[in-house]
C-alpha atoms as a PDB file:
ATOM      1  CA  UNK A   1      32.912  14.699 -28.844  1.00  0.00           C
ATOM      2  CA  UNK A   2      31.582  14.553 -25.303  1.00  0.00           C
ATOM      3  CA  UNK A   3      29.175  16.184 -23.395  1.00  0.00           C
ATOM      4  CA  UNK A   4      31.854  17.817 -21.480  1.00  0.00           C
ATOM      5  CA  UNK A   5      33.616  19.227 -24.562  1.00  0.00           C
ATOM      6  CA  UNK A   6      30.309  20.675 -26.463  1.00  0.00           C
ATOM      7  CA  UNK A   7      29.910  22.437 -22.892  1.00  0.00           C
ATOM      8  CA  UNK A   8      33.045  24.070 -22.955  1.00  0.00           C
ATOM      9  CA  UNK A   9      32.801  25.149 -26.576  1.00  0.00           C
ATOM     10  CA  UNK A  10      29.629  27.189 -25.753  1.00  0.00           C
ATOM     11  CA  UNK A  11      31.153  28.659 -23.211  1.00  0.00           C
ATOM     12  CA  UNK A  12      33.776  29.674 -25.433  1.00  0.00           C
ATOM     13  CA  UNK A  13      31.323  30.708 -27.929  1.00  0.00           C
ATOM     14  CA  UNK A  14      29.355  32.624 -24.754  1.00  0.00           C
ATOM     15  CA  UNK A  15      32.492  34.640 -23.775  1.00  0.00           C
ATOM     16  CA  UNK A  16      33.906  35.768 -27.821  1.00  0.00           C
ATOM     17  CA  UNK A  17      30.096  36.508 -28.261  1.00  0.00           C
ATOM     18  CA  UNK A  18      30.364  39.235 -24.600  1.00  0.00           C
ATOM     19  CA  UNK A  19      34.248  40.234 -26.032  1.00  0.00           C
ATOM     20  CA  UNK A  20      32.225  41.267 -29.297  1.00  0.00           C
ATOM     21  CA  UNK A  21      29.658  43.142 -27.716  1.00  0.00           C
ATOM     22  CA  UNK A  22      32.540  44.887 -25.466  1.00  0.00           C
ATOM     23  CA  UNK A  23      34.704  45.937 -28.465  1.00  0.00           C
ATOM     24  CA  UNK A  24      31.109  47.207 -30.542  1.00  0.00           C
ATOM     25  CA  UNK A  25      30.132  48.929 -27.137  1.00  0.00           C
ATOM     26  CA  UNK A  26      33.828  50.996 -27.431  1.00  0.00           C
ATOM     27  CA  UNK A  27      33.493  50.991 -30.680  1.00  0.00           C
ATOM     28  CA  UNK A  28      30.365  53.020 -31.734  1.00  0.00           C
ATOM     29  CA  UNK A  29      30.908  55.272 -28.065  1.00  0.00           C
ATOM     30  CA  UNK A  30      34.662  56.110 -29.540  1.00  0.00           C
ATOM     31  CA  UNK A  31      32.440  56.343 -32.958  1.00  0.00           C
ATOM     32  CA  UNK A  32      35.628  54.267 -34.726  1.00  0.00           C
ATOM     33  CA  UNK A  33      34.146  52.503 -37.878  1.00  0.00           C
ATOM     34  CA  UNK A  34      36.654  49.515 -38.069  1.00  0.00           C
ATOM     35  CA  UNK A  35      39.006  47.049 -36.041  1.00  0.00           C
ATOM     36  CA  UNK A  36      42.016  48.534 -38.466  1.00  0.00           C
ATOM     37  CA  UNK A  37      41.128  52.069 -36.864  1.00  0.00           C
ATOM     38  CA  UNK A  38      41.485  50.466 -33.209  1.00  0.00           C
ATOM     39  CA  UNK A  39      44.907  48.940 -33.846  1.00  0.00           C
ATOM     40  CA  UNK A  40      45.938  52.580 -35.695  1.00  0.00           C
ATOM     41  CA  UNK A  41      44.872  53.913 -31.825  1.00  0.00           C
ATOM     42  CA  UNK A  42      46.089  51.323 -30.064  1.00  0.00           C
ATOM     43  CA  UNK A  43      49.275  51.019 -31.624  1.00  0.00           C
ATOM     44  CA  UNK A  44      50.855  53.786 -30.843  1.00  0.00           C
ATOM     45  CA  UNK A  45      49.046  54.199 -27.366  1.00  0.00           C
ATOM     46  CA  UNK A  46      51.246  50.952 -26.446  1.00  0.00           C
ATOM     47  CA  UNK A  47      54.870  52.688 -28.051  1.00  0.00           C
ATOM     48  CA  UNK A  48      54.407  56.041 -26.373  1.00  0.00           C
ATOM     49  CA  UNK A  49      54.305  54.161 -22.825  1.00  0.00           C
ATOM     50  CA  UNK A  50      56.983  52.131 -20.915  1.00  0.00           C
ATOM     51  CA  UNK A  51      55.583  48.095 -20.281  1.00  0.00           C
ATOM     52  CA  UNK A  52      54.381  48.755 -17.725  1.00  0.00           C
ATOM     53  CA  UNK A  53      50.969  49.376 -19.796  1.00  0.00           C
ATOM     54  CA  UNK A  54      51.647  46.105 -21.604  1.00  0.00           C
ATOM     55  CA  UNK A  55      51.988  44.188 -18.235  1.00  0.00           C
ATOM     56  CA  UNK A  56      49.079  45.553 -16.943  1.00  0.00           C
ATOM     57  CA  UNK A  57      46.916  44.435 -20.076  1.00  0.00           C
ATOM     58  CA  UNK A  58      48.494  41.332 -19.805  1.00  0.00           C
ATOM     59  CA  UNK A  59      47.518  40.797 -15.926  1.00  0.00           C
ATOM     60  CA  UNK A  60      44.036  42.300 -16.452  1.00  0.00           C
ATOM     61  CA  UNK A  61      43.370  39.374 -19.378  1.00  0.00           C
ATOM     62  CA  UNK A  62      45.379  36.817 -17.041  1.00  0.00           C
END
């Protein structure tokens, strides 16, 4: 492995450690105990609306 590629891993590892902290953050202001609770929210959050939510997820994380 090169220098270049142990960089990029802790970069990786920097940004999944600040997604963590995000979802925790939501998590204990929402007070939901579990990431099978979030999906039981989220899940039906996505049906109810058109794609339109679903695109704009998907353009926020592109």
């Amino acid at each position: 492995m090169e220098r270049k590629d142990i960089i990029a891993i802790a970069e990786g590892l920097r940004m999944i450690e600040e997604g963590v902290e995000k979802i925790q953050g939501v998590m204990k202001e929402k007070k939901i105990k579990s990431i099978k609770d979030i999906a039981a929210e989220l899940i039906p959050v996505f049906q109810a609306h058109d794609d339109s939510l679903c695109e704009d997820v998907i353009k926020h994380l592109g």
